[in-house]
PDB file of N, CA and C in Angstrom:
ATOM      1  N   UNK A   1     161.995 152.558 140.335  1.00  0.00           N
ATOM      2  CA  UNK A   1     162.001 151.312 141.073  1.00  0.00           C
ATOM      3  C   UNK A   1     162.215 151.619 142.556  1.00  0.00           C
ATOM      4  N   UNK A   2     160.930 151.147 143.451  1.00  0.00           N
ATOM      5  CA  UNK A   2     161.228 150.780 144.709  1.00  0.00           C
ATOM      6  C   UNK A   2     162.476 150.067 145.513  1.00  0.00           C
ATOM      7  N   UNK A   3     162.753 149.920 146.446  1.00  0.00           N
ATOM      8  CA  UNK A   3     163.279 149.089 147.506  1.00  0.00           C
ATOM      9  C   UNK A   3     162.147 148.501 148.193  1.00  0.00           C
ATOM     10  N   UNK A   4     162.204 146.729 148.653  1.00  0.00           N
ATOM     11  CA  UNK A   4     161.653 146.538 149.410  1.00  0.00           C
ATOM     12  C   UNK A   4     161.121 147.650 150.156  1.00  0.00           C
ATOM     13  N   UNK A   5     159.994 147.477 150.900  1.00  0.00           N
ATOM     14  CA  UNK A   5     159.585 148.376 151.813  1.00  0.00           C
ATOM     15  C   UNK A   5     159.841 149.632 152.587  1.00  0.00           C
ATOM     16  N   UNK A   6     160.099 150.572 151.339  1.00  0.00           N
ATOM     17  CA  UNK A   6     160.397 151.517 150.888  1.00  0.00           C
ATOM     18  C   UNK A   6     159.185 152.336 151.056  1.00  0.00           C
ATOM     19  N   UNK A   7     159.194 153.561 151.996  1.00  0.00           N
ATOM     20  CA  UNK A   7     157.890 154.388 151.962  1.00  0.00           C
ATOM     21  C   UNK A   7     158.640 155.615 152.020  1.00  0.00           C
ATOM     22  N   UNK A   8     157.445 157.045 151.311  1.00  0.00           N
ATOM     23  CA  UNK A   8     157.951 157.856 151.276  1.00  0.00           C
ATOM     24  C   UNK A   8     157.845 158.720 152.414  1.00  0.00           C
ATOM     25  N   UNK A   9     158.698 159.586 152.915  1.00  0.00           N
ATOM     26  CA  UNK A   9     158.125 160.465 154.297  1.00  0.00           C
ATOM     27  C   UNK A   9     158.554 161.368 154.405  1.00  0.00           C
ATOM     28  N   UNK A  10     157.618 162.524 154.756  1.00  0.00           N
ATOM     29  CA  UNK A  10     157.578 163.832 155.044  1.00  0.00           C
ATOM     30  C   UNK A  10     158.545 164.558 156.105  1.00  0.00           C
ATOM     31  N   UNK A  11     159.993 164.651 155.709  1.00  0.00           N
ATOM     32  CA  UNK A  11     160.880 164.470 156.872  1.00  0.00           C
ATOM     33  C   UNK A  11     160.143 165.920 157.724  1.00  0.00           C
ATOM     34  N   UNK A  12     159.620 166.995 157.333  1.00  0.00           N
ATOM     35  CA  UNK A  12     159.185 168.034 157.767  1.00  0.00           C
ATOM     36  C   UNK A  12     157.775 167.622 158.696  1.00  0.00           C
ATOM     37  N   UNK A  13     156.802 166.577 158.777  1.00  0.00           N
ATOM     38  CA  UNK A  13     156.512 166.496 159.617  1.00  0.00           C
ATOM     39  C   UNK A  13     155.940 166.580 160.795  1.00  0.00           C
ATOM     40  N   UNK A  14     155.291 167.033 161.476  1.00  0.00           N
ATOM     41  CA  UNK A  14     155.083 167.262 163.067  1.00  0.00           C
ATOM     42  C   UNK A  14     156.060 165.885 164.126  1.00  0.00           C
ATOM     43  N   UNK A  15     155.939 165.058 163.964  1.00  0.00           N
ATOM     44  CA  UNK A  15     156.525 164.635 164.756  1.00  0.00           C
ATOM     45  C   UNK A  15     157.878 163.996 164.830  1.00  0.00           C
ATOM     46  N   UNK A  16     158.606 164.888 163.696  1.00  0.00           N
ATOM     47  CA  UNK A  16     160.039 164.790 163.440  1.00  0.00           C
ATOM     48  C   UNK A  16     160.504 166.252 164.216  1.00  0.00           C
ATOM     49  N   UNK A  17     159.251 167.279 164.498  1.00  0.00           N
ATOM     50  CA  UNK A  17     159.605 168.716 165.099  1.00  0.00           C
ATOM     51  C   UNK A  17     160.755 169.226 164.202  1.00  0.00           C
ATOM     52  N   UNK A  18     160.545 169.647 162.998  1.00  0.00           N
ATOM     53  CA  UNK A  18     161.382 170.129 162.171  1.00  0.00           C
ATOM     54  C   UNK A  18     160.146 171.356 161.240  1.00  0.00           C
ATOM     55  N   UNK A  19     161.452 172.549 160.920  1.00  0.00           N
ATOM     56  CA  UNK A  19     160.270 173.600 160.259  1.00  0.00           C
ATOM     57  C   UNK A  19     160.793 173.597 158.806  1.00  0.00           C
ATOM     58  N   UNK A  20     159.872 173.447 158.256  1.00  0.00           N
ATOM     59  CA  UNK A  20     160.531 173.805 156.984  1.00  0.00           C
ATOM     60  C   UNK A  20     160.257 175.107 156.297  1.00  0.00           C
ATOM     61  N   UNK A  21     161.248 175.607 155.345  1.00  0.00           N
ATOM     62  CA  UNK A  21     161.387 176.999 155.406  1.00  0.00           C
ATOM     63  C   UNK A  21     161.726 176.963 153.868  1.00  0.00           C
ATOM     64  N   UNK A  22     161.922 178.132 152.765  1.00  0.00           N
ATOM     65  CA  UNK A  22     161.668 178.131 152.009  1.00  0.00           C
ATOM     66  C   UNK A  22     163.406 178.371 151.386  1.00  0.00           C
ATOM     67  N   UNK A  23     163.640 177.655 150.330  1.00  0.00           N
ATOM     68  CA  UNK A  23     165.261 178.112 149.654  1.00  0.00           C
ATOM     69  C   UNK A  23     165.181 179.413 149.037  1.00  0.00           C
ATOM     70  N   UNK A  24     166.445 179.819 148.992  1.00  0.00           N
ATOM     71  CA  UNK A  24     166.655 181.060 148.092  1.00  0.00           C
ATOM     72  C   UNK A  24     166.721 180.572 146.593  1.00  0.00           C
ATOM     73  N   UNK A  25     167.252 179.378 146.619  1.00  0.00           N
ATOM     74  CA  UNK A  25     167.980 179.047 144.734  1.00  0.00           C
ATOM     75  C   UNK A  25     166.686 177.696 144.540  1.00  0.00           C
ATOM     76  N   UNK A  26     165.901 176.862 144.953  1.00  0.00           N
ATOM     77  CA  UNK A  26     165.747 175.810 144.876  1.00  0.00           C
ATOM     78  C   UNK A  26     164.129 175.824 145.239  1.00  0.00           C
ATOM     79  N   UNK A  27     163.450 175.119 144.832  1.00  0.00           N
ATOM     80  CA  UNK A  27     162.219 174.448 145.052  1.00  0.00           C
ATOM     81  C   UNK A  27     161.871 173.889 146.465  1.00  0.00           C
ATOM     82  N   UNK A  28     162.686 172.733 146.347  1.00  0.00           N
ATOM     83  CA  UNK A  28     162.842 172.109 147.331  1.00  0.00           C
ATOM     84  C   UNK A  28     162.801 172.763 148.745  1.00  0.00           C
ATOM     85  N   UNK A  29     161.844 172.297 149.928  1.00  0.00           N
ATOM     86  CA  UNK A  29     162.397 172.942 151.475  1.00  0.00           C
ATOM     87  C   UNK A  29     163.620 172.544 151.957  1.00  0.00           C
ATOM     88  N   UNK A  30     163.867 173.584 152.903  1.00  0.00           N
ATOM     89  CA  UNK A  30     164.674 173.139 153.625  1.00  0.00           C
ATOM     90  C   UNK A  30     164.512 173.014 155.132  1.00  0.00           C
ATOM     91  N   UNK A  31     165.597 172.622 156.008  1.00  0.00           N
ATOM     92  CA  UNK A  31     165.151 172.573 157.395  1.00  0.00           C
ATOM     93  C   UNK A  31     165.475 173.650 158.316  1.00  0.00           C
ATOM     94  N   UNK A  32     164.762 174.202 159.149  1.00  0.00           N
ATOM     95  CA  UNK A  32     165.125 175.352 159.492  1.00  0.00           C
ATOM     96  C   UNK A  32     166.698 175.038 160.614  1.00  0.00           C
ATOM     97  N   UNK A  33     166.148 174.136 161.184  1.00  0.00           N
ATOM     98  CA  UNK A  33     166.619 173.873 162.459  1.00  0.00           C
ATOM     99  C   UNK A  33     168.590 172.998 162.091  1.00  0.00           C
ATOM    100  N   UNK A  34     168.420 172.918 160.961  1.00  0.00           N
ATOM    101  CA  UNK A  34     170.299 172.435 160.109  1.00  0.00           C
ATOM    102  C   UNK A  34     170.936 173.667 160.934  1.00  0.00           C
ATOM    103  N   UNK A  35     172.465 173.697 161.207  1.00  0.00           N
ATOM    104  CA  UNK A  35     173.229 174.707 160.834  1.00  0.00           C
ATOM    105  C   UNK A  35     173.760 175.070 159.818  1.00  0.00           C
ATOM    106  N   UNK A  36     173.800 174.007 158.960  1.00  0.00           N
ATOM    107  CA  UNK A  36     174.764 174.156 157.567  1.00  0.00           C
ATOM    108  C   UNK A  36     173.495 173.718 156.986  1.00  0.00           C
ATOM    109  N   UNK A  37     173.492 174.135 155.842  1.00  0.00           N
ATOM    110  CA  UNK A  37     172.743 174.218 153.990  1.00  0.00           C
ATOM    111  C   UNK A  37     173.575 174.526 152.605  1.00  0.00           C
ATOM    112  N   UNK A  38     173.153 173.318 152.145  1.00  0.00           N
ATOM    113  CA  UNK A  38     173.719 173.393 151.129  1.00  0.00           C
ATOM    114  C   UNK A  38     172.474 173.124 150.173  1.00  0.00           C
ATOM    115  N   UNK A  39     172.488 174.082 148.903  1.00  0.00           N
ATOM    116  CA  UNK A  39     170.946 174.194 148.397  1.00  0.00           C
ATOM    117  C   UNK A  39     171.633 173.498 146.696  1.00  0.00           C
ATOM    118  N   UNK A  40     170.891 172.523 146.779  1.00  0.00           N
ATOM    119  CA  UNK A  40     171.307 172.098 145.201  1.00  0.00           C
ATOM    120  C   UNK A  40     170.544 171.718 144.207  1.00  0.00           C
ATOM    121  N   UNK A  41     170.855 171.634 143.237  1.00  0.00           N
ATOM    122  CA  UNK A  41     169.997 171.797 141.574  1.00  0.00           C
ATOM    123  C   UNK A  41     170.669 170.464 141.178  1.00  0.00           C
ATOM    124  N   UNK A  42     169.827 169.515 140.148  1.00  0.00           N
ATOM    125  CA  UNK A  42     170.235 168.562 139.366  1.00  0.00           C
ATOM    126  C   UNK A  42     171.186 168.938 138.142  1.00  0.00           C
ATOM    127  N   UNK A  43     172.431 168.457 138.412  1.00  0.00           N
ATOM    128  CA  UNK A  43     173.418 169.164 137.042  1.00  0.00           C
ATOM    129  C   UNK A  43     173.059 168.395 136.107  1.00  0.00           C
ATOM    130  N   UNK A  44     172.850 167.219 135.630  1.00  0.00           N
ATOM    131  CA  UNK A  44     172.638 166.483 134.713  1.00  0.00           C
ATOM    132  C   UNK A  44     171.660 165.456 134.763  1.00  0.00           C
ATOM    133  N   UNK A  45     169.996 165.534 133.945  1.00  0.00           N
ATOM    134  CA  UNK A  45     169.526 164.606 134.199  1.00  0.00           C
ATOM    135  C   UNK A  45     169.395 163.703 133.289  1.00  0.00           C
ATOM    136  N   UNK A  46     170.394 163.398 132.200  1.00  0.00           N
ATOM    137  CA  UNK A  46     170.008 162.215 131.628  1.00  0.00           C
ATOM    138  C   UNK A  46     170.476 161.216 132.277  1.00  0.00           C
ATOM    139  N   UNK A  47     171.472 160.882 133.793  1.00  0.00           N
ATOM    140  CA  UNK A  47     171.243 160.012 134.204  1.00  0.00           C
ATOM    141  C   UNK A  47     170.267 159.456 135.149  1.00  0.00           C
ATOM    142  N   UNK A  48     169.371 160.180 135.277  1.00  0.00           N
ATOM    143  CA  UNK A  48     168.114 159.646 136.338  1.00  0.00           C
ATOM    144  C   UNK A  48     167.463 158.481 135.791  1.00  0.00           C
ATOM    145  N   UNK A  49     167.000 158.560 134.792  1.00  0.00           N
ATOM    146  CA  UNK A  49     166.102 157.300 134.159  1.00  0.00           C
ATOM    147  C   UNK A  49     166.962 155.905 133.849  1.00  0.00           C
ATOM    148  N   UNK A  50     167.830 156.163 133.205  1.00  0.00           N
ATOM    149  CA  UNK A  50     168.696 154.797 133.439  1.00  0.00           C
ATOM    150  C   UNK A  50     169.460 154.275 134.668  1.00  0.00           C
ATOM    151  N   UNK A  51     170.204 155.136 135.384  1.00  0.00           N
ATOM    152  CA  UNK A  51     170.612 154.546 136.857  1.00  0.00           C
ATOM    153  C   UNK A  51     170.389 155.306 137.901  1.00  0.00           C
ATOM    154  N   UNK A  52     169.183 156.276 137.879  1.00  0.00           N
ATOM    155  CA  UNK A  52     168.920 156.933 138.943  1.00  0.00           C
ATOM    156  C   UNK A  52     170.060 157.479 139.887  1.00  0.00           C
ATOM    157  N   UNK A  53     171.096 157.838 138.593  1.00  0.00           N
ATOM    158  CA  UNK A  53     171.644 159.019 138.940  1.00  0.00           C
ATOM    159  C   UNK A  53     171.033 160.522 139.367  1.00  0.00           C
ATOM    160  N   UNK A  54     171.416 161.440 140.325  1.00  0.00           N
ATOM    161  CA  UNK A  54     171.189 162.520 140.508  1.00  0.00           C
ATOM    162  C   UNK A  54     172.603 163.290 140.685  1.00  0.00           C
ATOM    163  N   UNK A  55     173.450 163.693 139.637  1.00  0.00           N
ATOM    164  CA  UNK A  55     174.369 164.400 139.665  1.00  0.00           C
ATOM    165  C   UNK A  55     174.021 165.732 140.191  1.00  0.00           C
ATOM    166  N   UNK A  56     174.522 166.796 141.112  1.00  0.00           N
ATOM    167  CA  UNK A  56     173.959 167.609 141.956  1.00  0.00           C
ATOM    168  C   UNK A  56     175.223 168.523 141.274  1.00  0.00           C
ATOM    169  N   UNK A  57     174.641 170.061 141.350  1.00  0.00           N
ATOM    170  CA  UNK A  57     175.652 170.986 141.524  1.00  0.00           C
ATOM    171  C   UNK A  57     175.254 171.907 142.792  1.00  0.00           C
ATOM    172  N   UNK A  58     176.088 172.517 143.517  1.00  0.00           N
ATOM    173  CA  UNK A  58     175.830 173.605 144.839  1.00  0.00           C
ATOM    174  C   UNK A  58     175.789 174.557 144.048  1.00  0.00           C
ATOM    175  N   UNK A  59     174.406 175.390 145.015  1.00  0.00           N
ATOM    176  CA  UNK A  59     173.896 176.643 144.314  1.00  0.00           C
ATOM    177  C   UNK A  59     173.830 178.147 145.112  1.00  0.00           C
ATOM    178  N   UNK A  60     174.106 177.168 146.367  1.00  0.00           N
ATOM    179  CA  UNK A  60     173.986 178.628 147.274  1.00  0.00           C
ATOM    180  C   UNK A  60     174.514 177.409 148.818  1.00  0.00           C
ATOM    181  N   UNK A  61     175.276 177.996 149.926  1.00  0.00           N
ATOM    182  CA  UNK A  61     175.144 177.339 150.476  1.00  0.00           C
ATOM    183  C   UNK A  61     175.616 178.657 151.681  1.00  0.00           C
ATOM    184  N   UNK A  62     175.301 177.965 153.210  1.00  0.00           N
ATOM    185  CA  UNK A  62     175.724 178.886 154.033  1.00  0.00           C
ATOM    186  C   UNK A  62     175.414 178.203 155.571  1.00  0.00           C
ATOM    187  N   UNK A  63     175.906 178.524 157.212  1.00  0.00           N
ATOM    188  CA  UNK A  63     175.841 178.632 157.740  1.00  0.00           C
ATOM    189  C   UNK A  63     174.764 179.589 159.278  1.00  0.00           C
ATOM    190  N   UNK A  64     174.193 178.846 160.146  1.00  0.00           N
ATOM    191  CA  UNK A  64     173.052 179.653 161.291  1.00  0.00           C
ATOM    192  C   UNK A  64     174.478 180.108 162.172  1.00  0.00           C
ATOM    193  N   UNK A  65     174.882 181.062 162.144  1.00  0.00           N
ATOM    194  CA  UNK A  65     175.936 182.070 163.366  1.00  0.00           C
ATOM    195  C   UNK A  65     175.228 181.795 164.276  1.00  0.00           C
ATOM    196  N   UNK A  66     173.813 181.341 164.618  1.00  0.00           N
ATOM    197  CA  UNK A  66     173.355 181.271 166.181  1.00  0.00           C
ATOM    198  C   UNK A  66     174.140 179.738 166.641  1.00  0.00           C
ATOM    199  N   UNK A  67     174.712 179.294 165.974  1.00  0.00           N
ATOM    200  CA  UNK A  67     175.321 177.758 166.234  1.00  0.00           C
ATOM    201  C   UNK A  67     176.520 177.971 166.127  1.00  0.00           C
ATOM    202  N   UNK A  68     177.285 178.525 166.738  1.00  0.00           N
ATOM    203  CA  UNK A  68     178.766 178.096 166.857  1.00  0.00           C
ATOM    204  C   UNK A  68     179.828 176.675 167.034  1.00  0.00           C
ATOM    205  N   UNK A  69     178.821 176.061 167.669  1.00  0.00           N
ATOM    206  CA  UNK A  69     179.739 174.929 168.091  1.00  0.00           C
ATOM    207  C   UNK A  69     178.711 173.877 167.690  1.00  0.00           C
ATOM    208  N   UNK A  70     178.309 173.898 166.590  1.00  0.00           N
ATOM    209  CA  UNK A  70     176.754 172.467 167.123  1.00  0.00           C
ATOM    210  C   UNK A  70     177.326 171.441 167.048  1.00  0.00           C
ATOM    211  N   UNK A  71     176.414 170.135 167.310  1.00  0.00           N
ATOM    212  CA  UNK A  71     177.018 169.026 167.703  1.00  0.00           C
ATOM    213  C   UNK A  71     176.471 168.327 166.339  1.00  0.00           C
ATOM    214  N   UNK A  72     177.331 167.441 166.407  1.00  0.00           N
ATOM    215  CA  UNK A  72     177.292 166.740 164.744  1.00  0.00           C
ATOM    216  C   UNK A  72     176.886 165.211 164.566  1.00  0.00           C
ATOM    217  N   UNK A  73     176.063 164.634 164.066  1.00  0.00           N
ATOM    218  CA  UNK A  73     175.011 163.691 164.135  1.00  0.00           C
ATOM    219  C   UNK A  73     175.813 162.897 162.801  1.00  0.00           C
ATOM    220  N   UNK A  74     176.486 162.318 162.844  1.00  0.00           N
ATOM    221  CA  UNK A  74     176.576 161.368 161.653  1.00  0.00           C
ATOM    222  C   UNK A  74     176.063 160.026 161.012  1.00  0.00           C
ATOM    223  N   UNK A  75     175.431 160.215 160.146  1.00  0.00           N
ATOM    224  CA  UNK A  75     174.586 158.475 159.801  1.00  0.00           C
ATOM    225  C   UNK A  75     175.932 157.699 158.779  1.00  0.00           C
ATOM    226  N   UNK A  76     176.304 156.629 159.362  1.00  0.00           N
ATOM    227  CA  UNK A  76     177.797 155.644 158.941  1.00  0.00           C
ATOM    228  C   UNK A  76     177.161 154.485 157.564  1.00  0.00           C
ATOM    229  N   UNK A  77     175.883 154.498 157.809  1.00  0.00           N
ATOM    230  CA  UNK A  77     175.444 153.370 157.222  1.00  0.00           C
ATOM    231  C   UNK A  77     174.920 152.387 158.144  1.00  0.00           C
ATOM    232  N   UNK A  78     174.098 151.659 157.535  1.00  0.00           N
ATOM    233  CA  UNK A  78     173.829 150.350 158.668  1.00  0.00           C
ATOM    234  C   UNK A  78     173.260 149.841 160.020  1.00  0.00           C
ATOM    235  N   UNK A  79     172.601 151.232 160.226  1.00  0.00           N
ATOM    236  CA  UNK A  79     172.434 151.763 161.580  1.00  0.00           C
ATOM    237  C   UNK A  79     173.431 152.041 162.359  1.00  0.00           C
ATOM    238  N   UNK A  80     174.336 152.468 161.997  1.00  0.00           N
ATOM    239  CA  UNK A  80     175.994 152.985 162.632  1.00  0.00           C
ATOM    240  C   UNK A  80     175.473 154.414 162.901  1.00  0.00           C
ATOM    241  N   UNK A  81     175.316 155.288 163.947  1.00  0.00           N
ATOM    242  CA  UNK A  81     175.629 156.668 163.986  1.00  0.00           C
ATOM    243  C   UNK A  81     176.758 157.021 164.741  1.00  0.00           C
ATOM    244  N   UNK A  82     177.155 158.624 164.969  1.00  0.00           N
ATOM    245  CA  UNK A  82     178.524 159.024 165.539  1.00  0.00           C
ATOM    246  C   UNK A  82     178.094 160.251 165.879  1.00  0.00           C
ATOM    247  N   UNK A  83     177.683 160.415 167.009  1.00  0.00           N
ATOM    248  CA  UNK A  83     177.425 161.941 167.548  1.00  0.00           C
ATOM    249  C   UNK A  83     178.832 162.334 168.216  1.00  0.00           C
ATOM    250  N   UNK A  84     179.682 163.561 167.780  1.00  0.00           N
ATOM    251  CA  UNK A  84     180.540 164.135 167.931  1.00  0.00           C
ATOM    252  C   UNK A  84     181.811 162.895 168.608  1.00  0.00           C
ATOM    253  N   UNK A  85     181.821 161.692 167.935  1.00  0.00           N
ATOM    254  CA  UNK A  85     183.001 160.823 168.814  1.00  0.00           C
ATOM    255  C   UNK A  85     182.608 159.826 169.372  1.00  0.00           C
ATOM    256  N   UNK A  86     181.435 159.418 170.033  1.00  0.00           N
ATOM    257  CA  UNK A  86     180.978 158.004 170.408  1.00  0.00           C
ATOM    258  C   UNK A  86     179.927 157.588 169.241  1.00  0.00           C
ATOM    259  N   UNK A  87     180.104 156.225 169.170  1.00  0.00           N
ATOM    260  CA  UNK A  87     179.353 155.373 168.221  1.00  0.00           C
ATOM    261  C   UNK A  87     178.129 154.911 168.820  1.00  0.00           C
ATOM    262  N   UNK A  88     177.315 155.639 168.337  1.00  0.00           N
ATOM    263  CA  UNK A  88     175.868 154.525 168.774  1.00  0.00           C
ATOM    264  C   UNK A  88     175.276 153.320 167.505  1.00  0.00           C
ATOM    265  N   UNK A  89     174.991 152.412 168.310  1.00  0.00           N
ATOM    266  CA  UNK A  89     174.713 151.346 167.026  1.00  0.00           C
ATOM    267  C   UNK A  89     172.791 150.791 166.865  1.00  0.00           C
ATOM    268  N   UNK A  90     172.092 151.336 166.316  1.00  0.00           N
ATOM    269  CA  UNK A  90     170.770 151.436 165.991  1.00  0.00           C
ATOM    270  C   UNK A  90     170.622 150.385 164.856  1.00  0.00           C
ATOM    271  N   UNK A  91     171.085 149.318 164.535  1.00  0.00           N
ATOM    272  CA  UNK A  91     170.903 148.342 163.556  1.00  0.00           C
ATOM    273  C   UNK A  91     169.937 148.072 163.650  1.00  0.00           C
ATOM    274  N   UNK A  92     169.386 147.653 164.925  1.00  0.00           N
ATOM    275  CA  UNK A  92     167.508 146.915 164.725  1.00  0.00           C
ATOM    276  C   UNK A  92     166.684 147.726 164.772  1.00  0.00           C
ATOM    277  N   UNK A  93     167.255 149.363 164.885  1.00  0.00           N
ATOM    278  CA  UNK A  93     165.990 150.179 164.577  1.00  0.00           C
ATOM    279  C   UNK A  93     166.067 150.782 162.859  1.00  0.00           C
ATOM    280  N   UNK A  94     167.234 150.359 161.837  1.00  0.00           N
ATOM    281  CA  UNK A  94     167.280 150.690 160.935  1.00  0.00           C
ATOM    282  C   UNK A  94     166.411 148.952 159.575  1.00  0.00           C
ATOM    283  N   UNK A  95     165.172 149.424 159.469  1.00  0.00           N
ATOM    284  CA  UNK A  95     164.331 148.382 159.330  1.00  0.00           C
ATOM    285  C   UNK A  95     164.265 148.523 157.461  1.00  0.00           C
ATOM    286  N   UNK A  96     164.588 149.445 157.159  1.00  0.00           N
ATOM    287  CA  UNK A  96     164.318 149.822 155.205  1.00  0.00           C
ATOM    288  C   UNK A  96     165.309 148.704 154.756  1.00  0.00           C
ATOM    289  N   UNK A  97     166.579 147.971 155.132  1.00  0.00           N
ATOM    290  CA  UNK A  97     167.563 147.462 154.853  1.00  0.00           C
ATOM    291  C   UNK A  97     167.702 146.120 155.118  1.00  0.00           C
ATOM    292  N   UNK A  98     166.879 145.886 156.040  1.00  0.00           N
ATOM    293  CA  UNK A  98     166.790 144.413 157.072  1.00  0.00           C
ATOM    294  C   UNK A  98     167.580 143.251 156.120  1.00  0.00           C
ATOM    295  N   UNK A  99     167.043 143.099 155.440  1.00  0.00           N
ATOM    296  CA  UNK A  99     167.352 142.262 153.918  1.00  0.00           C
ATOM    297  C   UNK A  99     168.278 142.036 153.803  1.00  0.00           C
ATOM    298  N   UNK A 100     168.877 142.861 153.999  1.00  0.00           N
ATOM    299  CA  UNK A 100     170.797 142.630 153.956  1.00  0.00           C
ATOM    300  C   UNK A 100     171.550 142.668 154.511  1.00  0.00           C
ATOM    301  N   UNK A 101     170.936 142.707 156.116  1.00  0.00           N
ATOM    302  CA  UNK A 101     172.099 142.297 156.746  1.00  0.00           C
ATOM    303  C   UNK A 101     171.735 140.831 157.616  1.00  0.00           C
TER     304      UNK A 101
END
């Protein structure tokens, strides 16, 4: 089951400028340009089909040493973000949700 206006997207991209690069444990890409990765496997899927559960286990995870200090991008919900301590508020650009608020 969809969400309202719900599309799928290629976070990798060209014009997200993101590389995607290949996992050690996992199928799935990853992003080159993360500092942190965490590579995970579905631990249990009999809950996907009834509540689209995805219970996750970590399979490998690790750190880019070329990033010591990176700066940290947090999504709050709601169009709430938090780059390292100030709040930016993007509500009318967060459009998948409109519906509810």
């Amino acid at each position: 089951m969809r969400r309202p206006g719900y599309r799928r997207a290629d976070r990798t991209a060209p014009e997200f400028d993101l590389t995607a690069v290949s996992g050690a444990e996992v199928q799935a890409p990853l992003v080159a340009e993360c500092f942190a990765t965490i590579e995970c496997r579905v631990a249990d899927s009999s809950l996907v089909a009834p509540y689209s559960l995805f219970p996750l286990e970590a399979v490998r995870a690790w750190t880019d040493p070329s990033q010591p200090q990176p700066k940290l991008f947090h999504h709050r919900g709601d169009g709430t973000f938090t780059l390292d301590g100030p709040t930016v508020e993007l509500k009318d650009r967060m459009t998948m949700w409109q519906y509810l608020v």
